[in-house]
N, C-alpha and C. Protein backbone atom coordinates (compact mmCIF):
# COMPACT_ATOMS: atom_id res chain seq x y z
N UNK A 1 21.92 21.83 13.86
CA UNK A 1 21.52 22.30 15.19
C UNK A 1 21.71 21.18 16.20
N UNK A 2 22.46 21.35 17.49
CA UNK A 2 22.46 20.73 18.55
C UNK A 2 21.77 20.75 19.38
N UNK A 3 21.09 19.83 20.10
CA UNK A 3 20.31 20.46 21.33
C UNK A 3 20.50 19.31 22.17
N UNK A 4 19.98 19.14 23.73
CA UNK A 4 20.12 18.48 24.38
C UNK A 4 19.00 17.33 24.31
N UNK A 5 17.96 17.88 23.47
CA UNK A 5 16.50 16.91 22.94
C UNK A 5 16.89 15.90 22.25
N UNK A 6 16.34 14.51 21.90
CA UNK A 6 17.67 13.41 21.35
C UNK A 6 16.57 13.64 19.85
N UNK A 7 15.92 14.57 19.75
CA UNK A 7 15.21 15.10 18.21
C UNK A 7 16.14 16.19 17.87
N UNK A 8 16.27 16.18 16.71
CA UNK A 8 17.59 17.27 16.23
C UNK A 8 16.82 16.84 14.61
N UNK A 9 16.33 18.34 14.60
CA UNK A 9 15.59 19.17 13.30
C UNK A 9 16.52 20.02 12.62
N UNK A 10 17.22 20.89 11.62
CA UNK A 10 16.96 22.26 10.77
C UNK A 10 16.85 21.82 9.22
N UNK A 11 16.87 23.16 9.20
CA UNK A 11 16.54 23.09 7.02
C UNK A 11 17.47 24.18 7.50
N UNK A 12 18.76 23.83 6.24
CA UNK A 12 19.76 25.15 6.15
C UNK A 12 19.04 26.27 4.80
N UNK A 13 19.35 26.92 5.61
CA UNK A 13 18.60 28.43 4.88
C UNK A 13 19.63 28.78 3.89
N UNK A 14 18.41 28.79 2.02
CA UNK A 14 19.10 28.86 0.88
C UNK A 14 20.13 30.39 0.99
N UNK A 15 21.40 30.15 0.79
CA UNK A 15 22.02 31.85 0.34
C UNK A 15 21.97 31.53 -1.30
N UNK A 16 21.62 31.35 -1.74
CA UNK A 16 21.33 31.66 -3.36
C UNK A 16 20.14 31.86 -3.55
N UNK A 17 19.46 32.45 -4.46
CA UNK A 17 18.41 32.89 -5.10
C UNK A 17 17.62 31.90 -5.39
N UNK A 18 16.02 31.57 -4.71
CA UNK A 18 15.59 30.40 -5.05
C UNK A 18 14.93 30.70 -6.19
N UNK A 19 14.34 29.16 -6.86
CA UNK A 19 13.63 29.61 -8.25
C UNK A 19 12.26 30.06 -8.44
N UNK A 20 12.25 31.12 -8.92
CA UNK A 20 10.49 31.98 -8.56
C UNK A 20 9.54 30.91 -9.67
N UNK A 21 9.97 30.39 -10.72
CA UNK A 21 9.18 29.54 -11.42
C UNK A 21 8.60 28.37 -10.96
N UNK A 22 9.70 27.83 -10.03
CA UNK A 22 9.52 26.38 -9.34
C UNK A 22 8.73 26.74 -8.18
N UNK A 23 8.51 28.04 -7.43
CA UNK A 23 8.00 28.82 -6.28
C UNK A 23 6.59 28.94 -6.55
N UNK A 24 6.38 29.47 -8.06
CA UNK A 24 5.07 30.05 -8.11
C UNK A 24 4.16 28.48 -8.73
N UNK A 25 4.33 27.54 -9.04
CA UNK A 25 3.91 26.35 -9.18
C UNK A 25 4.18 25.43 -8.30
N UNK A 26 4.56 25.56 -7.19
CA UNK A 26 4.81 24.48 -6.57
C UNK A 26 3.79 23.54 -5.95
N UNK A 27 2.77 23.94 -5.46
CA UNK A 27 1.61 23.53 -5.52
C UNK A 27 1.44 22.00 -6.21
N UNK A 28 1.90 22.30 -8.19
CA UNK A 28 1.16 21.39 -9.00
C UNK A 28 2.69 20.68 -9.23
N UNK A 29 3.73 21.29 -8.92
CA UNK A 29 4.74 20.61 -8.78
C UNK A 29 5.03 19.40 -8.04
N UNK A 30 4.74 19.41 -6.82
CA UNK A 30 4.58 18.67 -5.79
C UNK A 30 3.41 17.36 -5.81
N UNK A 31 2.57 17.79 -6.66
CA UNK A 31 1.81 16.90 -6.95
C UNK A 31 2.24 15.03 -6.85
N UNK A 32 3.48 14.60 -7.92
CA UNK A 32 3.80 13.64 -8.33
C UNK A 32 4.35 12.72 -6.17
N UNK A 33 4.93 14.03 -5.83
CA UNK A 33 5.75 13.12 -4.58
C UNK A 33 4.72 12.87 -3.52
N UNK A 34 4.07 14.25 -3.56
CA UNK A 34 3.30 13.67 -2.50
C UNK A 34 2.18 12.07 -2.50
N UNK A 35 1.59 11.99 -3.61
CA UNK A 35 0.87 10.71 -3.87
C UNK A 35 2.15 9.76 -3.72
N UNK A 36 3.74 9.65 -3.92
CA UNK A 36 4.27 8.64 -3.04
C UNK A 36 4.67 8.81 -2.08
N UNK A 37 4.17 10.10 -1.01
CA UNK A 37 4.33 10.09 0.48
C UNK A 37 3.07 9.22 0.97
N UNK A 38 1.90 9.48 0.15
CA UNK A 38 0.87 9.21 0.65
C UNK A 38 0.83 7.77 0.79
N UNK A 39 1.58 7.45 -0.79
CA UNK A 39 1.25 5.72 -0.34
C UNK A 39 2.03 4.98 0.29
N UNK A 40 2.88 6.01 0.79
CA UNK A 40 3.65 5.63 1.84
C UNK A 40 3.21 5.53 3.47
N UNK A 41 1.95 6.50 3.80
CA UNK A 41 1.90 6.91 4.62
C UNK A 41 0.50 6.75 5.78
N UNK A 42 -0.49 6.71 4.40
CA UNK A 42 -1.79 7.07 4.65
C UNK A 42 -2.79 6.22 3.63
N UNK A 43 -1.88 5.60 2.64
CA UNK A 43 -2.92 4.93 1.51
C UNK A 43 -2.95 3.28 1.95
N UNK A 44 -4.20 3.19 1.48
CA UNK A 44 -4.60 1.55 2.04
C UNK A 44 -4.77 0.82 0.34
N UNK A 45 -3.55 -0.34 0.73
CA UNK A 45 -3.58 -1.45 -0.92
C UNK A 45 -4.35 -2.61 -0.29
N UNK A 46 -5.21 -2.48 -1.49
CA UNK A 46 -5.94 -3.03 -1.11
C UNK A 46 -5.92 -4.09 -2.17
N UNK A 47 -5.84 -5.81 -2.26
CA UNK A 47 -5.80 -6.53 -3.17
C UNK A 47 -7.06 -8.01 -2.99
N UNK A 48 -7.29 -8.57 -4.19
CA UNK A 48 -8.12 -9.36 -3.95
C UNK A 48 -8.00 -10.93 -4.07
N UNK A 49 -7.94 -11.91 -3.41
CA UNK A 49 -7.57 -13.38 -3.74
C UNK A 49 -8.87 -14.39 -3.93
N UNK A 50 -8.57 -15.58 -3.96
CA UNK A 50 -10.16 -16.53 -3.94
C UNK A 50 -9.73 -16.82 -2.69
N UNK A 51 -9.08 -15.98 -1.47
CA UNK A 51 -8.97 -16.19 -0.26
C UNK A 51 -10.41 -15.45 0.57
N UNK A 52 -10.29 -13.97 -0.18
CA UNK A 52 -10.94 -12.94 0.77
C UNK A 52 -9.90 -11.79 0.05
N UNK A 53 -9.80 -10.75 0.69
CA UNK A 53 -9.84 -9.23 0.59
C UNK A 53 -8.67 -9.26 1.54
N UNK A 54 -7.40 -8.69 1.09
CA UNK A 54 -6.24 -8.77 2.20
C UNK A 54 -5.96 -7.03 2.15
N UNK A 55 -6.18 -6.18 2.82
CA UNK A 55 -5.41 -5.32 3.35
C UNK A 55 -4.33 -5.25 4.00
N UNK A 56 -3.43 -3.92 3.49
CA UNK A 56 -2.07 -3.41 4.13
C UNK A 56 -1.96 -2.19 4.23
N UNK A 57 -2.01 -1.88 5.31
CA UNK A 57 -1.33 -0.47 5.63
C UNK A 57 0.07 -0.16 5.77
N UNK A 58 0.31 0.58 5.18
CA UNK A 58 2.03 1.21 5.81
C UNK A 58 2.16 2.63 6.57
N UNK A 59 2.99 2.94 6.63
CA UNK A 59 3.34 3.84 7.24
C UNK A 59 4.09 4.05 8.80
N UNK A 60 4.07 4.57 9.49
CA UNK A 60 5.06 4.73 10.96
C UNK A 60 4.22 3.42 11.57
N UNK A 61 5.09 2.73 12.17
CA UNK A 61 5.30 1.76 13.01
C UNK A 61 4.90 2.32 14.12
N UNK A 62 3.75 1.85 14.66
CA UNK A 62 3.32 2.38 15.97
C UNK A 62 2.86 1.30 17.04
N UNK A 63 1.72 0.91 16.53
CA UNK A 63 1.27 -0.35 17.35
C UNK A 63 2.12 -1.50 17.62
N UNK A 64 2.73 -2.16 16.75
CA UNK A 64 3.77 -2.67 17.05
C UNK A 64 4.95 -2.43 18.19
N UNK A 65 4.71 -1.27 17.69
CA UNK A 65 6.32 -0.84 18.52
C UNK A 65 5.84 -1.11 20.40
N UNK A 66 4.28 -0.59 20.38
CA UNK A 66 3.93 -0.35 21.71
C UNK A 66 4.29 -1.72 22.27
N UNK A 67 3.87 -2.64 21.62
CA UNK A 67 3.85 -3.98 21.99
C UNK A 67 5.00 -4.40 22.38
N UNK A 68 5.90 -4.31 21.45
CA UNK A 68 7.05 -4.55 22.01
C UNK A 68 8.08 -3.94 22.83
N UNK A 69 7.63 -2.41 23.47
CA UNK A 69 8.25 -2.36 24.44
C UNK A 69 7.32 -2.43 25.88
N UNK A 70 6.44 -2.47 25.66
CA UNK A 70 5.45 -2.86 27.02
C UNK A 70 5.32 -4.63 27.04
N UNK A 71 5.91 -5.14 26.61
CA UNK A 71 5.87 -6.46 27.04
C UNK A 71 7.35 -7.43 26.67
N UNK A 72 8.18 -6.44 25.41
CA UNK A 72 9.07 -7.26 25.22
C UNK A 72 10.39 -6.25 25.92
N UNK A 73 10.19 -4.92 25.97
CA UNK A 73 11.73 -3.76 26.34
C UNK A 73 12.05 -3.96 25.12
N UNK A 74 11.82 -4.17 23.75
CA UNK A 74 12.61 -4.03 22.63
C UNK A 74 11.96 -3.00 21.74
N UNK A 75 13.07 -2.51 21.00
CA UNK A 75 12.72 -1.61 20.02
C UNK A 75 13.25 -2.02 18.88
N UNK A 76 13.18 -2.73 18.15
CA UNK A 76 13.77 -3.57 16.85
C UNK A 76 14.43 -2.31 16.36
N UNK A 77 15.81 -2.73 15.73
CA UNK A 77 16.45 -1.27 15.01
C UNK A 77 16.09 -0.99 13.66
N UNK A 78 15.55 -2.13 12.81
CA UNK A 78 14.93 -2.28 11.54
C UNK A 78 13.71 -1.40 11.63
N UNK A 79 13.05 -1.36 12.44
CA UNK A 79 11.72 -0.76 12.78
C UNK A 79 12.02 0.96 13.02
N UNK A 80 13.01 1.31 13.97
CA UNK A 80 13.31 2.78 14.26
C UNK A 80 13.79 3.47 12.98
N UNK A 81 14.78 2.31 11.94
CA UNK A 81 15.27 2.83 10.91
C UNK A 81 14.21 3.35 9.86
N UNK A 82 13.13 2.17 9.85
CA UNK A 82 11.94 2.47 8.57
C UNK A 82 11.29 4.00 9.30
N UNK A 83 10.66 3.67 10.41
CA UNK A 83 10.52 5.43 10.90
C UNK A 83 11.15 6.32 10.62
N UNK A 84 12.38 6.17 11.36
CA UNK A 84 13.02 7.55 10.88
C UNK A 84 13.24 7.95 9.39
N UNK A 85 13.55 6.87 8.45
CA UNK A 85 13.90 7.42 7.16
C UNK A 85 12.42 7.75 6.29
N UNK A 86 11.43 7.09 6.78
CA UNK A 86 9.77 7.33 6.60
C UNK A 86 9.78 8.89 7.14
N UNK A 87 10.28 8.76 8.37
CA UNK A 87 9.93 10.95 9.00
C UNK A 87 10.65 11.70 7.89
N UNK A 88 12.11 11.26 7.63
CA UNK A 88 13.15 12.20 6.95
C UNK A 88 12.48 12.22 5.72
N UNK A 89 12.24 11.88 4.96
CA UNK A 89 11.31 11.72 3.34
C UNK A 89 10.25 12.80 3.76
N UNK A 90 9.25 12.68 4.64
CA UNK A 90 7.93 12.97 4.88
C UNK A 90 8.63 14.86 5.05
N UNK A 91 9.39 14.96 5.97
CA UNK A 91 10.23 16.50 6.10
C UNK A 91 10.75 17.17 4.87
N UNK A 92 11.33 16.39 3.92
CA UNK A 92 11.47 16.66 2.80
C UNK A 92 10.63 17.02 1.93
N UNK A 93 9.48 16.74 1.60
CA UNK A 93 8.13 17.01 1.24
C UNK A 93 7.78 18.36 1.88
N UNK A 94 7.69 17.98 2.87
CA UNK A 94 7.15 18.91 4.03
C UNK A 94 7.98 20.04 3.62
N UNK A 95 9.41 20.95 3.69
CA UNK A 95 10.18 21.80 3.40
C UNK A 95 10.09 22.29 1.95
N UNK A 96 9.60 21.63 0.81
CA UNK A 96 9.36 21.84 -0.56
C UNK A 96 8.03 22.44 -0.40
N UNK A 97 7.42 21.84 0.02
CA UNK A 97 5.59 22.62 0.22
C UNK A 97 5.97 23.86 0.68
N UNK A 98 6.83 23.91 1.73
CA UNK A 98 6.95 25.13 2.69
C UNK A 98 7.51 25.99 1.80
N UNK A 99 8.37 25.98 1.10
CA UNK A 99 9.48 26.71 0.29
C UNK A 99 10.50 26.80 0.76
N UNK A 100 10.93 25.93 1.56
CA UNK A 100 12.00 26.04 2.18
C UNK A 100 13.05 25.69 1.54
N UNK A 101 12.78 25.12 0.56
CA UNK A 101 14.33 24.76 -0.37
C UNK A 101 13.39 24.58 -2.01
N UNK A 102 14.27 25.07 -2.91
CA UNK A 102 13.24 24.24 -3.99
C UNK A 102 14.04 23.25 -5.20
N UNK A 103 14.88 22.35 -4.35
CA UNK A 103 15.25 21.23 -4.55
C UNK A 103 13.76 20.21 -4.73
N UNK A 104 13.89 19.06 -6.06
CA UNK A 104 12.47 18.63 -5.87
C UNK A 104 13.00 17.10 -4.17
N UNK A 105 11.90 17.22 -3.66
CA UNK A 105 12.26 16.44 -2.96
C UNK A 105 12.75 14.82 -3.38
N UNK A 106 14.14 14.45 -2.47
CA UNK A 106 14.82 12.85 -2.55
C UNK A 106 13.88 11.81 -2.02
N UNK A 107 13.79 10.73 -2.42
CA UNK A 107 13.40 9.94 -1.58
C UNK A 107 14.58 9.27 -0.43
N UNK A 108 15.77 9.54 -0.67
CA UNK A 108 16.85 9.05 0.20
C UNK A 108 17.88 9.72 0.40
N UNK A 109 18.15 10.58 -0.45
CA UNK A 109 18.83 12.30 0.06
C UNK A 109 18.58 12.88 0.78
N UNK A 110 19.61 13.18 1.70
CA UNK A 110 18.95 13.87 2.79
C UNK A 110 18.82 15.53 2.60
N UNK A 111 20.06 16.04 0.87
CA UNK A 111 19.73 17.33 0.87
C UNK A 111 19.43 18.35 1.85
N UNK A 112 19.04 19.56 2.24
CA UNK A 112 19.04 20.21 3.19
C UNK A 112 18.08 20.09 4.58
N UNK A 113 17.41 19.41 4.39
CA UNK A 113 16.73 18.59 5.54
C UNK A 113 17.59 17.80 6.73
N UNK A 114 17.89 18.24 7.44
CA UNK A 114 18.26 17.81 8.50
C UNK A 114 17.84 16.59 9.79
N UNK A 115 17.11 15.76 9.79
CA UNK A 115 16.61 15.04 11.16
C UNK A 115 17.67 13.92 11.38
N UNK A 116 17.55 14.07 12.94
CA UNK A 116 18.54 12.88 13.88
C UNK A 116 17.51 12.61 14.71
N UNK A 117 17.70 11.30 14.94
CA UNK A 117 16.93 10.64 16.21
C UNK A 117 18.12 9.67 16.70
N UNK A 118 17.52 10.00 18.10
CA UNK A 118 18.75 8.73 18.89
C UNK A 118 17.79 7.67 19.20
N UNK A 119 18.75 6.59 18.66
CA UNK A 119 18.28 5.14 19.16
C UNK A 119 17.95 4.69 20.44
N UNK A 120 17.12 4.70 20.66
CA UNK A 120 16.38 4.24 22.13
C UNK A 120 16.91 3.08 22.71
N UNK A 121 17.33 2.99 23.74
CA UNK A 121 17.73 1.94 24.61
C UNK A 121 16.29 1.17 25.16
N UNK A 122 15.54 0.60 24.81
CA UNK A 122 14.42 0.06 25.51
C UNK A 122 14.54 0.11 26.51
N UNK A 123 15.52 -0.62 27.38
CA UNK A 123 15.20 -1.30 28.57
C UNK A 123 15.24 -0.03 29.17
N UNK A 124 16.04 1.17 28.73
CA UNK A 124 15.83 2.13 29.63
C UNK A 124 14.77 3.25 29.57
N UNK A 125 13.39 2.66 29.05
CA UNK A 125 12.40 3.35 28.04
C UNK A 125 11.50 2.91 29.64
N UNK A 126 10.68 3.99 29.93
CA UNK A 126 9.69 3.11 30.31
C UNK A 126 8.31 2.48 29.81
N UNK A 127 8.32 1.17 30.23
CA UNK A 127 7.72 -0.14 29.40
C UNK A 127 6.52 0.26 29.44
N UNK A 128 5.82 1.31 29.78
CA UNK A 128 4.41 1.07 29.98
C UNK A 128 3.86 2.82 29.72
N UNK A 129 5.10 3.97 29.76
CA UNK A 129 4.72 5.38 29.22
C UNK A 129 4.15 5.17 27.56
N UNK A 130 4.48 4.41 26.90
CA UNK A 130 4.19 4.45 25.67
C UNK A 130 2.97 4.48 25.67
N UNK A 131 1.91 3.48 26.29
CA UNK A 131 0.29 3.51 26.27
C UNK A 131 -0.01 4.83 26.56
N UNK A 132 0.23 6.16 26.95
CA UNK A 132 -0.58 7.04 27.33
C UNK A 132 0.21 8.59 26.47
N UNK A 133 1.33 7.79 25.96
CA UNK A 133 2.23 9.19 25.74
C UNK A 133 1.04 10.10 24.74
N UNK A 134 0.42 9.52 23.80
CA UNK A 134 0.05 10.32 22.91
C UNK A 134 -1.09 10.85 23.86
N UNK A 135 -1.99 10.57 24.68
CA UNK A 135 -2.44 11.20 25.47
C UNK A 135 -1.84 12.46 26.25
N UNK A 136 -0.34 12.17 26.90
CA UNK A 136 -0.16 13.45 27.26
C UNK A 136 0.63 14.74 26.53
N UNK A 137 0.26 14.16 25.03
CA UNK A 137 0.75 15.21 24.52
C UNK A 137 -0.31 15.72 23.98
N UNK A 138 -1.62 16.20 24.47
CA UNK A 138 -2.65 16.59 23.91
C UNK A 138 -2.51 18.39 23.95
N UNK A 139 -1.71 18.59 25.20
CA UNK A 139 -1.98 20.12 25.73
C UNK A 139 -0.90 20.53 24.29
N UNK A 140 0.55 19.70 23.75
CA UNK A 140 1.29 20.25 21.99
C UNK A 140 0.62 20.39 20.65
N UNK A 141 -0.43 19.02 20.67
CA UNK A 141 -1.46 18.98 19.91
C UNK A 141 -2.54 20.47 19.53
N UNK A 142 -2.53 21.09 20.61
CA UNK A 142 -3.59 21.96 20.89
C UNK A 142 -2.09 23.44 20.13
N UNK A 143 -1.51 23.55 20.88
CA UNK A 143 -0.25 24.79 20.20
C UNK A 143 -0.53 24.35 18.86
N UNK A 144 0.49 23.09 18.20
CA UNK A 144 0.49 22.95 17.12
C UNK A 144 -0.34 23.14 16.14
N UNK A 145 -1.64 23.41 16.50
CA UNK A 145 -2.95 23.53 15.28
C UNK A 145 -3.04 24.95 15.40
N UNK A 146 -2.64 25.84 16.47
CA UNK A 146 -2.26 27.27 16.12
C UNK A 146 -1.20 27.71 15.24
N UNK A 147 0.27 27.27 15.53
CA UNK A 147 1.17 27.29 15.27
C UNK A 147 1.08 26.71 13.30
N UNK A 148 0.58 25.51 13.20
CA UNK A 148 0.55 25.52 12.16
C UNK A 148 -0.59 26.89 11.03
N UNK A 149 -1.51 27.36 11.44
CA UNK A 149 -2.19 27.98 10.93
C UNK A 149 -1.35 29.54 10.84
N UNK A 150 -0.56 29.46 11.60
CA UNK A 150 0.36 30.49 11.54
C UNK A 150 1.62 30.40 10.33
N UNK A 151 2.08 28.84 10.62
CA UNK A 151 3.06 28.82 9.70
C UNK A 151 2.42 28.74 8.08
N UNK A 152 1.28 28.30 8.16
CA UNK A 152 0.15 28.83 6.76
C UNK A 152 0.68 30.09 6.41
N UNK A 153 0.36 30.67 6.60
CA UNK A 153 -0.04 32.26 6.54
C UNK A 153 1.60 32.56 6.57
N UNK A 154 2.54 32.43 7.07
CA UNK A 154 4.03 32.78 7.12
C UNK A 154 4.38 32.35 5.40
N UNK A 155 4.18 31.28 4.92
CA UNK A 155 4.78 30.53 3.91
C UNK A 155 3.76 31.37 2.61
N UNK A 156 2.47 31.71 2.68
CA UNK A 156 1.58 32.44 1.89
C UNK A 156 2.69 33.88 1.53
N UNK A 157 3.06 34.45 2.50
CA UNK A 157 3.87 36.07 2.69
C UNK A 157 5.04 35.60 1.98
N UNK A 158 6.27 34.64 2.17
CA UNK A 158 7.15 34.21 1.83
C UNK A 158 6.94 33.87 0.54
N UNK A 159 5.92 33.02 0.07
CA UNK A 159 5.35 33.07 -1.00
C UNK A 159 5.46 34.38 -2.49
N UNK A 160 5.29 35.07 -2.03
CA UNK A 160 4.89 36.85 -2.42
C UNK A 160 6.58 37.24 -2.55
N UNK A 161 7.59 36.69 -1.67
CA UNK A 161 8.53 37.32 -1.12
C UNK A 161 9.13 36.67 -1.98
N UNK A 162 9.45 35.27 -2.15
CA UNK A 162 10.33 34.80 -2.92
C UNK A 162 9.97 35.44 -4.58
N UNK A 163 8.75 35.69 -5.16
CA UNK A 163 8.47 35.91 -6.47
C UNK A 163 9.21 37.36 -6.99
N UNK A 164 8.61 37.79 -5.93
CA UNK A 164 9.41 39.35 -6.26
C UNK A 164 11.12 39.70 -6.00
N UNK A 165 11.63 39.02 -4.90
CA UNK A 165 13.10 38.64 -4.61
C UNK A 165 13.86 38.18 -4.69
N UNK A 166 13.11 36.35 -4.71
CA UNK A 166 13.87 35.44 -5.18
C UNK A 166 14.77 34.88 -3.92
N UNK A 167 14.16 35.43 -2.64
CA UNK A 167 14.96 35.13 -1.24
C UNK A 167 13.85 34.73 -0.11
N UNK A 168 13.69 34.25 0.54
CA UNK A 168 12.46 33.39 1.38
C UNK A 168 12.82 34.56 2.97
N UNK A 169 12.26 35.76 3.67
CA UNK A 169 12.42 36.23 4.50
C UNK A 169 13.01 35.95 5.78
N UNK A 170 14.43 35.69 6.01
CA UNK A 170 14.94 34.85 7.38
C UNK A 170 14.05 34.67 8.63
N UNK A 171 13.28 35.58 8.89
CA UNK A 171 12.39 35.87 10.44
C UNK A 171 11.39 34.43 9.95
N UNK A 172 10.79 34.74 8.92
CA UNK A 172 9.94 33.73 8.42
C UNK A 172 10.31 32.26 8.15
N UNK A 173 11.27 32.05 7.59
CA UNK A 173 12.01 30.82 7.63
C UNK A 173 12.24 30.03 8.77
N UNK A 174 12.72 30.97 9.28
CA UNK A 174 13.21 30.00 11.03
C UNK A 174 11.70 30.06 11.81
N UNK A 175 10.81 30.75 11.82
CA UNK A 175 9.69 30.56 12.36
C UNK A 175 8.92 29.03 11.35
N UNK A 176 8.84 29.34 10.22
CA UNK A 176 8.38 27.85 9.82
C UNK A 176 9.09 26.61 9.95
N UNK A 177 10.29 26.36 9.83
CA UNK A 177 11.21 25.70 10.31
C UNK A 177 11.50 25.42 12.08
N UNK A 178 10.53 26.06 12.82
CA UNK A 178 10.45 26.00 14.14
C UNK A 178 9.46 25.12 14.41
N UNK A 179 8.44 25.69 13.73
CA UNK A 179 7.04 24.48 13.81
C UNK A 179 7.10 23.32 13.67
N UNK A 180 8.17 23.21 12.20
CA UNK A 180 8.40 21.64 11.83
C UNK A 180 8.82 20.82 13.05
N UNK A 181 9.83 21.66 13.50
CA UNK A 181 10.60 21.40 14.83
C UNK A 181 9.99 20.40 16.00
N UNK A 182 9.42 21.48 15.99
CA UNK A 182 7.92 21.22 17.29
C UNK A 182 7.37 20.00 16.68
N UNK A 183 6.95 20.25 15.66
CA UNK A 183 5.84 18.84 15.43
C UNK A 183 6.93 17.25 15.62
N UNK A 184 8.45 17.68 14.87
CA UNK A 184 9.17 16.16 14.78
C UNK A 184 9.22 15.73 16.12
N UNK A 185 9.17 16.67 16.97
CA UNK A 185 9.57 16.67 18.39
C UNK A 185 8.16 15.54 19.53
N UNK A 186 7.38 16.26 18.84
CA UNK A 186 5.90 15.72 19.72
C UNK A 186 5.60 14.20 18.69
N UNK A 187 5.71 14.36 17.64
CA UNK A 187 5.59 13.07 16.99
C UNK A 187 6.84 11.77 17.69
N UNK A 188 7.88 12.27 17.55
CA UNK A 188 8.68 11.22 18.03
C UNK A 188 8.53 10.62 19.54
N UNK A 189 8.40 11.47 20.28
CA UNK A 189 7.84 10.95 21.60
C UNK A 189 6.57 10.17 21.51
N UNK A 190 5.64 11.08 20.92
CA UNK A 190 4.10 10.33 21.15
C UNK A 190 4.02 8.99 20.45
N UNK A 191 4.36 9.08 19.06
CA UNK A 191 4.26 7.93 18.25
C UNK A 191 5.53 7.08 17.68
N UNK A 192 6.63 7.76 17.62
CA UNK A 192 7.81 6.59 17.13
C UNK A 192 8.27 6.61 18.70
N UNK A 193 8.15 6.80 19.71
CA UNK A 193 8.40 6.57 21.14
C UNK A 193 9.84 6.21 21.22
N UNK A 194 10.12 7.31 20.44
CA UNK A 194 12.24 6.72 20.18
C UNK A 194 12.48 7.79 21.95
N UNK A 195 11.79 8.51 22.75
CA UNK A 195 12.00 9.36 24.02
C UNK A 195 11.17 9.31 25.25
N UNK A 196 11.63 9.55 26.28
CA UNK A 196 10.93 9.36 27.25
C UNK A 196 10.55 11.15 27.74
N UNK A 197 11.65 11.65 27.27
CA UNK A 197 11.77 12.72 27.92
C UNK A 197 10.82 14.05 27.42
N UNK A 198 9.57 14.90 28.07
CA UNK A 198 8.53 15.25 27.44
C UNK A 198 9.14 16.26 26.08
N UNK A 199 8.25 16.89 25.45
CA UNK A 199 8.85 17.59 24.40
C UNK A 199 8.94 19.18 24.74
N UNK A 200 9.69 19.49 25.07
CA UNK A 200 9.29 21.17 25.20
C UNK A 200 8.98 22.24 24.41
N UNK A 201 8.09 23.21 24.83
CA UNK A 201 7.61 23.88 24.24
C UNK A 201 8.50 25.36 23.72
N UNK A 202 8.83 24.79 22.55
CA UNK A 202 9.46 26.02 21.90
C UNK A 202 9.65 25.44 20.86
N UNK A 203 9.79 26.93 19.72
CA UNK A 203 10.19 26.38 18.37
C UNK A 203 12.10 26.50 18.55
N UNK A 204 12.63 26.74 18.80
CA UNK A 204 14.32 26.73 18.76
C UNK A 204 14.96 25.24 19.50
C-alpha cells in the first residue's frame, strides 16, 4: 500500500486456506514469542552487583530521541533502525494474534507484514513538537480504544470463520488490518517521532 503518510502499513491477505489447527490454538501457540516481544518491549532485567542493583529497560527509543532532536536536530539512524525493526517484529506478533496470517511469527522476516517508515530529516522536524506530540494525539488515543474493542470482537467472528472455512472474511480482515494501521500511524508520530505531519483519521 502507498499512501502519501511517510507510515506505510498492510498484511497481504492469505489466498490459500489458513490452518484451522494452528487457528484454534493460537492463543497457547503464541505463547513462546510473545514473552520475547515482551522482553523486548516491556520487561525490566534486572541484575545484581557489590555495586547496587542496575536496571535496564528496552524497548522503543523515546526519551532519548526527544532529547536529541529538541536540543541536538538529530535523529541517530541506529536508533530509527532499532525502532522500526522493534515496530516490524511487534506487527508480526500482532497479525498472528489477529489471524491474519498463520505463519509463526520471524523475528527478522518480514513475511507478510508490511511496515515502511521514512527517515526523518531532523533538521526539518520541528525541534520542540516532539515534547507535546503525544499529548496531541490524545483525541486517536480515545478512537483507538474503540476501534480496538471492535477489532476484538472482528478477530473473535473470524475466529469461528476460519475453523469452519479455513478463509479469514475479507470485510473483516481489512477492517482489522485498518486498526493496526491507525495505531502504527499515531505511534510513529507520537513516540518514534519519525513525522511531523498529524495522523489522520482513517483506517485505509
Amino acid at each position: 500500500m502507498v499512501t502519501t503518510y511517510p507510515v506505510q502499513f498492510d498484511v497481504d491477505f492469505p489466498t490459500r486456506p489458513l490452518n484451522r489447527v494452528s487457528t484454534a490454538f493460537r492463543i497457547f501457540a503464541a505463547i513462546p514469542i510473545v514473552i520475547v516481544l515482551s522482553a523486548l518491549t516491556s520487561a525490566l532485567m534486572q541484575g545484581n552487583d557489590h555495586m547496587g542493583d542496575i536496571t535496564l529497560a528496552t524497548g522503543i527509543l523515546f526519551a532519548p530521541l526527544v532529547l536529541m532532536i529538541v536540543f541536538r536536530q538529530k535523529y541517530p539512524r541506529w536508533w530509527f533502525d532499532w525502532n522500526l525493526n522493534l515496530l516490524r517484529f511487534s506487527n508480526r506478533v500482532t497479525a498472528y494474534l489477529a489471524l491474519l496470517d498463520d505463519r509463526y511469527p520471524s523475528t527478522d522476516e518480514e513475511q507478510a507484514v508490511h511496515l515502511d517508515l521514512a527517515y526523518p530529516d531532523a533538521r526539518q522536524l520541528n525541534r520542540y513538537l516532539p515534547l507535546i506530540k503525544w499529548f496531541l494525539a490524545i483525541p486517536h488515543y480515545v478512537v483507538l480504544f474503540f476501534l480496538a474493542i471492535a477489532a476484538v470482537g472482528a478477530v473473535v467472528i473470524a475466529w469461528f470463520a476460519i475453523l469452519f472455512t479455513g478463509t479469514y472474511p475479507r470485510a473483516l480482515f481489512h477492517f482489522v488490518v485498518g486498526v493496526i494501521r491507525w495505531n502504527n500511524r499515531v505511534a510513529s508520530y507520537a513516540f518514534l517521532l519519525v513525522t511531523d505531519k498529524y495522523p489522520p483519521f482513517r483506517l485505509n
